[in-house]
Protein backbone atom coordinates (compact mmCIF):
# COMPACT_ATOMS: atom_id res chain seq x y z
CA UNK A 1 20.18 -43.63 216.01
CA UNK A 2 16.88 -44.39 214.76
CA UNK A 3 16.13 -40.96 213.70
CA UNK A 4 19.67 -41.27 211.49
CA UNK A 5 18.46 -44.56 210.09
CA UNK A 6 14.90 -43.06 208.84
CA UNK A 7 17.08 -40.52 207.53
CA UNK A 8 19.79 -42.75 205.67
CA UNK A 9 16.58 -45.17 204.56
CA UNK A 10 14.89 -42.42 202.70
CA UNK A 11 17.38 -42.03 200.79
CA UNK A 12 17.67 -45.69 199.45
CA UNK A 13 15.26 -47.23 196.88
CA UNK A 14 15.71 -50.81 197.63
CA UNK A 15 13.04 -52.96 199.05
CA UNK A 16 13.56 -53.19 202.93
CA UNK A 17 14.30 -56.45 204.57
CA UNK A 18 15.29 -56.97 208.25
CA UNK A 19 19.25 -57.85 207.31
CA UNK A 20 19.07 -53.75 204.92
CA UNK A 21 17.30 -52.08 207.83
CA UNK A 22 19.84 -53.91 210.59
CA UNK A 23 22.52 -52.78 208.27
CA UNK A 24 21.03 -49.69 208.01
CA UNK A 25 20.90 -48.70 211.58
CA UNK A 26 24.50 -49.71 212.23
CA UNK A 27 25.45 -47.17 209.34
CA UNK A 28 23.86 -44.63 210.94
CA UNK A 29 24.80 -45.83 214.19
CA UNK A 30 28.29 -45.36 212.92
CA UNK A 31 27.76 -42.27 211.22
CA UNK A 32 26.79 -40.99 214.59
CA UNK A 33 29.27 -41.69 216.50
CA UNK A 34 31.45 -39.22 215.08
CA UNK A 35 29.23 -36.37 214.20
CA UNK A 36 28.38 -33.48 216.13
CA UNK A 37 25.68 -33.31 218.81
CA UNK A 38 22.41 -32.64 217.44
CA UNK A 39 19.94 -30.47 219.21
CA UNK A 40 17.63 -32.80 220.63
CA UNK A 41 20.52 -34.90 221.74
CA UNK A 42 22.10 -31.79 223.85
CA UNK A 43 18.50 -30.63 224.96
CA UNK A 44 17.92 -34.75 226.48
CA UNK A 45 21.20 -34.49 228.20
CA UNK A 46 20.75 -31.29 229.74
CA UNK A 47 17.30 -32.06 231.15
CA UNK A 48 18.75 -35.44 233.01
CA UNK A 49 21.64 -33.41 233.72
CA UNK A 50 19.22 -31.01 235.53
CA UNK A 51 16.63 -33.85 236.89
CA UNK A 52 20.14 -35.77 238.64
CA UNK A 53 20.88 -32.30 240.17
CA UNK A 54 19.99 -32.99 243.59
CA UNK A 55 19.45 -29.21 244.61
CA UNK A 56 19.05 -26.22 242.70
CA UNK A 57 18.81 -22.87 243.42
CA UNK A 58 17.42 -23.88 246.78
CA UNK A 59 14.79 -25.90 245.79
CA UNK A 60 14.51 -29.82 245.67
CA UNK A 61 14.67 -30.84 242.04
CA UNK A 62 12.46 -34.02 242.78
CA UNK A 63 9.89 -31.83 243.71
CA UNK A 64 9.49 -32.13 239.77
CA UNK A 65 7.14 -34.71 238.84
CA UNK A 66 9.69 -35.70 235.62
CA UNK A 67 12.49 -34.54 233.69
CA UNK A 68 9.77 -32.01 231.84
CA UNK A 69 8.95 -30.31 234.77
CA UNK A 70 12.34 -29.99 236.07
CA UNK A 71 13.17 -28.54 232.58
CA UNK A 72 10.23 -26.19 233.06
CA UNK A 73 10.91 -25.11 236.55
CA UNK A 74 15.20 -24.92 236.12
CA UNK A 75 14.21 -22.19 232.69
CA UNK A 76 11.99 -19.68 235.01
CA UNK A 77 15.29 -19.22 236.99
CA UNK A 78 17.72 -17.37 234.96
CA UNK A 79 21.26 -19.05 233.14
CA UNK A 80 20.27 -22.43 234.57
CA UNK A 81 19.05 -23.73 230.70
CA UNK A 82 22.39 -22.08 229.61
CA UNK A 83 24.40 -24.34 232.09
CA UNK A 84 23.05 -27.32 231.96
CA UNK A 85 23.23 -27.18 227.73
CA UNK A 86 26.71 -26.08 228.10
CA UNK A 87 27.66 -29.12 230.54
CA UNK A 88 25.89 -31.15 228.08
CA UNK A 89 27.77 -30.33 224.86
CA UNK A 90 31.13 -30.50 226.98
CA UNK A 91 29.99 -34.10 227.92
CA UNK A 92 28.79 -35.49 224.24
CA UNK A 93 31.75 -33.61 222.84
CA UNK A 94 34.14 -35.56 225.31
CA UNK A 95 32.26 -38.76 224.39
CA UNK A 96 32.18 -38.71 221.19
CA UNK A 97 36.38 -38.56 221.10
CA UNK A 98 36.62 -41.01 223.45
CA UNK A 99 34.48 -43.23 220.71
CA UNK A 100 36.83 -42.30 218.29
CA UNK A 101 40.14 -42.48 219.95
């Protein structure tokens, strides 16, 4: 949301107060809502996808010290990155209509 409200900002010229950059934020936040996944959105739910897996392959995933190194483990074993960014689209996809519906 933030990162949509920097975005939207830039492209305004009027001086910022708290009410424009409150109002801003909720347009993005809107905006949001309804577009696609972005990258970084898919990538954060696949990693806490992956770090709430209680097993993988074998191996205890809270071996992992964090979410990064479960991310960095899960990709040395091959497909798991795939999976876990696949479950995550099918989950922001399914969220984002149920926003909308």
């Amino acid at each position: 949301m933030l990162d949509e409200a920097n975005a939207y900002e830039r492209g305004m010229d009027d001086d910022l107060t708290f009410q424009t950059v409150r109002e801003l934020a909720g347009t993005a936040y809107m905006a949001g809502r309804s577009a696609p996944p972005t990258a970084v959105e898919i990538e954060a739910v696949a990693k806490r996808l992956c770090w709430n897996s209680c097993k993988w392959d074998g191996v205890d995933s809270y071996a992992a010290k964090d979410e990064d190194d479960a991310w960095d483990y899960a990709g040395e074993i091959p497909g798991f990155h795939a999976e876990y960014v696949r479950q995550a689209k099918e989950l922001l996809e399914a969220e984002r209509r149920a926003v909308s519906e």
